[in-house]
N, C-alpha and C. Protein backbone atom coordinates (compact mmCIF):
# COMPACT_ATOMS: atom_id res chain seq x y z
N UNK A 1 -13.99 -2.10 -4.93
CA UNK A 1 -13.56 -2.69 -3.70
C UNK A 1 -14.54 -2.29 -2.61
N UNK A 2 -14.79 -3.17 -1.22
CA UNK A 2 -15.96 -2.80 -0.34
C UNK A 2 -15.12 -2.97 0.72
N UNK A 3 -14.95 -2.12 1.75
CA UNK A 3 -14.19 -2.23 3.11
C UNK A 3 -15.76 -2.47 3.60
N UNK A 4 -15.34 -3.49 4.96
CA UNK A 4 -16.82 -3.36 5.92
C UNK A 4 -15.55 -4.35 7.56
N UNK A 5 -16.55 -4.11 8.23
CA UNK A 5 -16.16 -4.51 9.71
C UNK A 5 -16.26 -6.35 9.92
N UNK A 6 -15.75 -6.50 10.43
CA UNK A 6 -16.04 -7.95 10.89
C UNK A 6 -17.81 -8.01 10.88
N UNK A 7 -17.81 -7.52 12.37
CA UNK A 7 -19.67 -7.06 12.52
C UNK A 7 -19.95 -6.99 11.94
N UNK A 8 -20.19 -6.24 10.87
CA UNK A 8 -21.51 -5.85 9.86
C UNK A 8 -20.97 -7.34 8.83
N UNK A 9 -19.98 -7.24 8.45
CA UNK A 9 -19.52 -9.08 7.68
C UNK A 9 -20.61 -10.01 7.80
N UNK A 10 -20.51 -10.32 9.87
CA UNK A 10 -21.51 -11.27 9.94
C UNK A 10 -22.84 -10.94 9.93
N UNK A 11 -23.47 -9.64 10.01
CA UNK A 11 -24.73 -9.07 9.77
C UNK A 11 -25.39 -9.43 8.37
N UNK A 12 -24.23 -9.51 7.34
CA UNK A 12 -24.89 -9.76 6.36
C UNK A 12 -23.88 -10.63 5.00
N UNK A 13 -24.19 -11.48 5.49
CA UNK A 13 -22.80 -12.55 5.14
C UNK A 13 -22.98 -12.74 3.37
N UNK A 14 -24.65 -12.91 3.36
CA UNK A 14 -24.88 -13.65 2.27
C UNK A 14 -25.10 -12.64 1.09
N UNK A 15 -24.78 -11.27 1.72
CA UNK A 15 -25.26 -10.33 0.22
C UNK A 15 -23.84 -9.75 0.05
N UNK A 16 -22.61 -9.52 0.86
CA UNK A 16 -21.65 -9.59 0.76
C UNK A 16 -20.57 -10.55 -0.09
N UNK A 17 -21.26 -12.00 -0.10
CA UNK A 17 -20.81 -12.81 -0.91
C UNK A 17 -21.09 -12.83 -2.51
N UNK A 18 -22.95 -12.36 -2.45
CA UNK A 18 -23.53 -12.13 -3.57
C UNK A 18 -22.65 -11.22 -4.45
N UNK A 19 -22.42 -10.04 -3.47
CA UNK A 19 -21.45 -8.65 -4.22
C UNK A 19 -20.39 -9.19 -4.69
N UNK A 20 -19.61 -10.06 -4.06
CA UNK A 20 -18.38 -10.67 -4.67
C UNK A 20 -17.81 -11.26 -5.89
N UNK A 21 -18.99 -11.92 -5.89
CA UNK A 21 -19.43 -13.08 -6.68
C UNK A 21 -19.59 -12.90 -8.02
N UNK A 22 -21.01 -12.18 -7.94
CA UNK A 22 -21.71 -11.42 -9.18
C UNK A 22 -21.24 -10.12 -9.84
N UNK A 23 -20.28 -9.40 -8.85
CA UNK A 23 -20.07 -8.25 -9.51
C UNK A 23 -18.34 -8.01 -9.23
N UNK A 24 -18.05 -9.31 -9.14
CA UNK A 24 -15.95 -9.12 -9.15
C UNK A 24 -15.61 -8.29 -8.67
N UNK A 25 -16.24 -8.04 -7.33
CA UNK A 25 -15.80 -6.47 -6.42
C UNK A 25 -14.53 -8.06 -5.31
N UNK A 26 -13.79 -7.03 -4.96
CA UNK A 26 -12.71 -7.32 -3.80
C UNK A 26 -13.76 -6.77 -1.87
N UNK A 27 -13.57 -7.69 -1.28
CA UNK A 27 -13.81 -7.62 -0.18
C UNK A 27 -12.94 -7.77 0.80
N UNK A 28 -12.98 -6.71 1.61
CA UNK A 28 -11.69 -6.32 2.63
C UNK A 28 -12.50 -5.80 3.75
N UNK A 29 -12.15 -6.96 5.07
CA UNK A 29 -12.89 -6.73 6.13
C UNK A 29 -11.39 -6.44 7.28
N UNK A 30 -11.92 -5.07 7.50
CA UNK A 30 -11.05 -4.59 8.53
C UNK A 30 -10.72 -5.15 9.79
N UNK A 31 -9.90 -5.55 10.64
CA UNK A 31 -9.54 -6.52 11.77
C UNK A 31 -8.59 -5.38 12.77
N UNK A 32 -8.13 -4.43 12.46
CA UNK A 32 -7.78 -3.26 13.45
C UNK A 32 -6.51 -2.75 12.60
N UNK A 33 -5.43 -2.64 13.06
CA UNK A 33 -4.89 -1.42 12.46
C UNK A 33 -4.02 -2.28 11.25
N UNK A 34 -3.39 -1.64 10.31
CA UNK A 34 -2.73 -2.61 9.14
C UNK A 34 -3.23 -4.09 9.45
N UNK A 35 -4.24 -4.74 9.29
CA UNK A 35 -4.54 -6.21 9.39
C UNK A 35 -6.16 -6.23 9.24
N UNK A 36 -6.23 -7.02 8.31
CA UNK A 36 -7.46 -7.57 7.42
C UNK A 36 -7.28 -9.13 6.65
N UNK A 37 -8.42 -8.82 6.03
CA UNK A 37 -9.02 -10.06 5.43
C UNK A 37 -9.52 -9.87 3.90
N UNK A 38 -9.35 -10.17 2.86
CA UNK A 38 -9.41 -9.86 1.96
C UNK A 38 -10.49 -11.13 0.95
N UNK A 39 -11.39 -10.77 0.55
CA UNK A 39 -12.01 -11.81 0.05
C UNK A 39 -12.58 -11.76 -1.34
N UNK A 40 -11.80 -12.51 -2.45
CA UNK A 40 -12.39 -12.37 -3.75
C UNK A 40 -13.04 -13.66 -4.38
N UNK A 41 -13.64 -13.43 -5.23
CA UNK A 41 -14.38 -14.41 -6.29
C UNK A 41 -13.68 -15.58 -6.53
N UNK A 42 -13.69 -16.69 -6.68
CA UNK A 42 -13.04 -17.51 -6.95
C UNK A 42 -12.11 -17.62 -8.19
N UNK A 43 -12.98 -17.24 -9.51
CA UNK A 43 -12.88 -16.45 -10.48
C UNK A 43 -11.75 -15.87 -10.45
N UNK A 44 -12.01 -14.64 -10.05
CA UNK A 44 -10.67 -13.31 -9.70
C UNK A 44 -9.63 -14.32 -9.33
N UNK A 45 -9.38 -14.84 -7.93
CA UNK A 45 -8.11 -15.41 -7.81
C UNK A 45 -7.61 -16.54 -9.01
N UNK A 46 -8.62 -17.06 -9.35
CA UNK A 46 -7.75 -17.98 -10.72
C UNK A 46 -7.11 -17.70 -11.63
N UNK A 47 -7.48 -16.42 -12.06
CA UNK A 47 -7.53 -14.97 -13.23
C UNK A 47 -5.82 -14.76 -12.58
N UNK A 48 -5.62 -14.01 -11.02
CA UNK A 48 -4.63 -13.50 -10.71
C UNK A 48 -3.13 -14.94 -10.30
N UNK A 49 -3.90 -16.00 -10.21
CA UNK A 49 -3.05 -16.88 -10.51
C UNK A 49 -2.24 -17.63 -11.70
N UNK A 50 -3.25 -17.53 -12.60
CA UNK A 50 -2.98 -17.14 -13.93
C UNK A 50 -1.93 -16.48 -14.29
N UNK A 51 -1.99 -15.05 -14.06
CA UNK A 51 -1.46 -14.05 -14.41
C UNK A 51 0.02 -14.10 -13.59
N UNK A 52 0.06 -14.53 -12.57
CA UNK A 52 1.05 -14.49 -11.78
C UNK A 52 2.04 -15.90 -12.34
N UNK A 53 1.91 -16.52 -12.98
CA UNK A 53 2.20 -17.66 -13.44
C UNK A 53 3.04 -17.91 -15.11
N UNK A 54 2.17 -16.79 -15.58
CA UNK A 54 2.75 -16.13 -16.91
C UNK A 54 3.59 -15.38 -17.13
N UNK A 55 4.25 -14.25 -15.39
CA UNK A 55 4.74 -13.56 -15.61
C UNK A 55 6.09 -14.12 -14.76
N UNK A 56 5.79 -15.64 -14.11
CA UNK A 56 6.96 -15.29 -13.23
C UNK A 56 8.46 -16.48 -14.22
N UNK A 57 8.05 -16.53 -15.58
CA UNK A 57 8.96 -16.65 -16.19
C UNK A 57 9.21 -15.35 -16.78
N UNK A 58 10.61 -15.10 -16.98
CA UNK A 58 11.41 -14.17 -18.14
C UNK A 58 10.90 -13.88 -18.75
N UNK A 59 11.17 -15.37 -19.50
CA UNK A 59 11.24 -14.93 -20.92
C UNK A 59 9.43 -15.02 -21.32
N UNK A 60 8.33 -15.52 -20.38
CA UNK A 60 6.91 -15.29 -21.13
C UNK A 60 7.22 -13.75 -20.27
N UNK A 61 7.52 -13.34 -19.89
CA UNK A 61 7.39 -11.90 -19.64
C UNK A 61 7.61 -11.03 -20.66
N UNK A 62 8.91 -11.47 -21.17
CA UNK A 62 9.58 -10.84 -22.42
C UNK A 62 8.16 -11.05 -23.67
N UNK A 63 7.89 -12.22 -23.60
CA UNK A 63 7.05 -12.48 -25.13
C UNK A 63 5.84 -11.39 -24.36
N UNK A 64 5.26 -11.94 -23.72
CA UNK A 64 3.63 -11.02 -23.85
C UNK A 64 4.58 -9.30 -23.63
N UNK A 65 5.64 -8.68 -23.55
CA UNK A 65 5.92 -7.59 -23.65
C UNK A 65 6.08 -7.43 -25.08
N UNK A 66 6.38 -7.70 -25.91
CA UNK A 66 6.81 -7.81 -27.25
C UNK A 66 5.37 -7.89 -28.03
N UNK A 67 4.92 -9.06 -27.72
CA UNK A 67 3.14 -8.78 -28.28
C UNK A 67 2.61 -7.53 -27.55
N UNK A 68 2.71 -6.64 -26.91
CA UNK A 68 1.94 -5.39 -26.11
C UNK A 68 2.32 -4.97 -27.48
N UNK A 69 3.67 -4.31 -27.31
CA UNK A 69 3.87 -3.17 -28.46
C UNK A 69 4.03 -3.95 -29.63
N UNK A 70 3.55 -4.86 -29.99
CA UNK A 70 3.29 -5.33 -31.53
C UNK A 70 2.08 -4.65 -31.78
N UNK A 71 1.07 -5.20 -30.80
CA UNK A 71 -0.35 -4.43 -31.03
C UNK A 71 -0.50 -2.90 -30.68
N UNK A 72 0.32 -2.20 -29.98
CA UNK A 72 0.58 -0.88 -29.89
C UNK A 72 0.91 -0.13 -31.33
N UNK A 73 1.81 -0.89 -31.96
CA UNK A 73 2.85 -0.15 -32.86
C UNK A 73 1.61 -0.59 -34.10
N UNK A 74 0.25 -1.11 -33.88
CA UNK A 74 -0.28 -1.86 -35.21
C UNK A 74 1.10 -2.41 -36.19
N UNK A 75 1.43 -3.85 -35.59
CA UNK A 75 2.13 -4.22 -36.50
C UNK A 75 1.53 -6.16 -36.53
N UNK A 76 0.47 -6.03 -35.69
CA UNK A 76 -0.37 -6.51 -35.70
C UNK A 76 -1.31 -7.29 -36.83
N UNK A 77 -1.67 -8.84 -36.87
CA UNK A 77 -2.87 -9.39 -37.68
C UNK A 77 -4.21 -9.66 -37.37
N UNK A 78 -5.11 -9.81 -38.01
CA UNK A 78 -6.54 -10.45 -37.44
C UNK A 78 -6.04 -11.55 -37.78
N UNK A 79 -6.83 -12.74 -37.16
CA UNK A 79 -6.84 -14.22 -37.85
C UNK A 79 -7.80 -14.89 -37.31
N UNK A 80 -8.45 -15.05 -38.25
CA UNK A 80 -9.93 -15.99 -38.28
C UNK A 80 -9.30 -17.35 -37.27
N UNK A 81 -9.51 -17.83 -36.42
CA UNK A 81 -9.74 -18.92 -35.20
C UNK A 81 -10.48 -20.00 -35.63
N UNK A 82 -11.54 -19.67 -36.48
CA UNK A 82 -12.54 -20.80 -36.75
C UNK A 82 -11.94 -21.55 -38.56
């Protein structure tokens, strides 16, 4: 994660974005006391939309909990895909 100021933000807009971008860091530009700006990869937010989407049913909550400790407990298969 990179905290930086508004100021320095616009000082250097385009290597800040680069960092974002290329290296899935979170960007959080401070605006004064509890209040900011938060800026991620496009990537990242699709990823956390994703994820937020899978979990806000039950019952896929329940299943990908059940597959955790399947693969925890090795009770687990390989299976060839191709």
């Amino acid at each position: 994660m990179i905290t930086t100021t508004l100021s320095d933000f616009r000082k250097d807009i385009k290597n800040y974005f680069d960092r974002v971008t290329q290296n899935f860091e979170t960007l959080i530009i401070n605006r004064g006391k509890d209040n900011g700006v938060v800026i991620m990869s496009q990537r990242e937010y699709n990823s956390l939309q994703a994820t937020q989407h899978e979990l806000s049913s039950r019952e896929n909550e329940r299943r990908l909990d059940a597959a955790i400790e399947k693969l925890k407990s090795g009770n687990s298969e390989i299976r060839n895909l191709c």
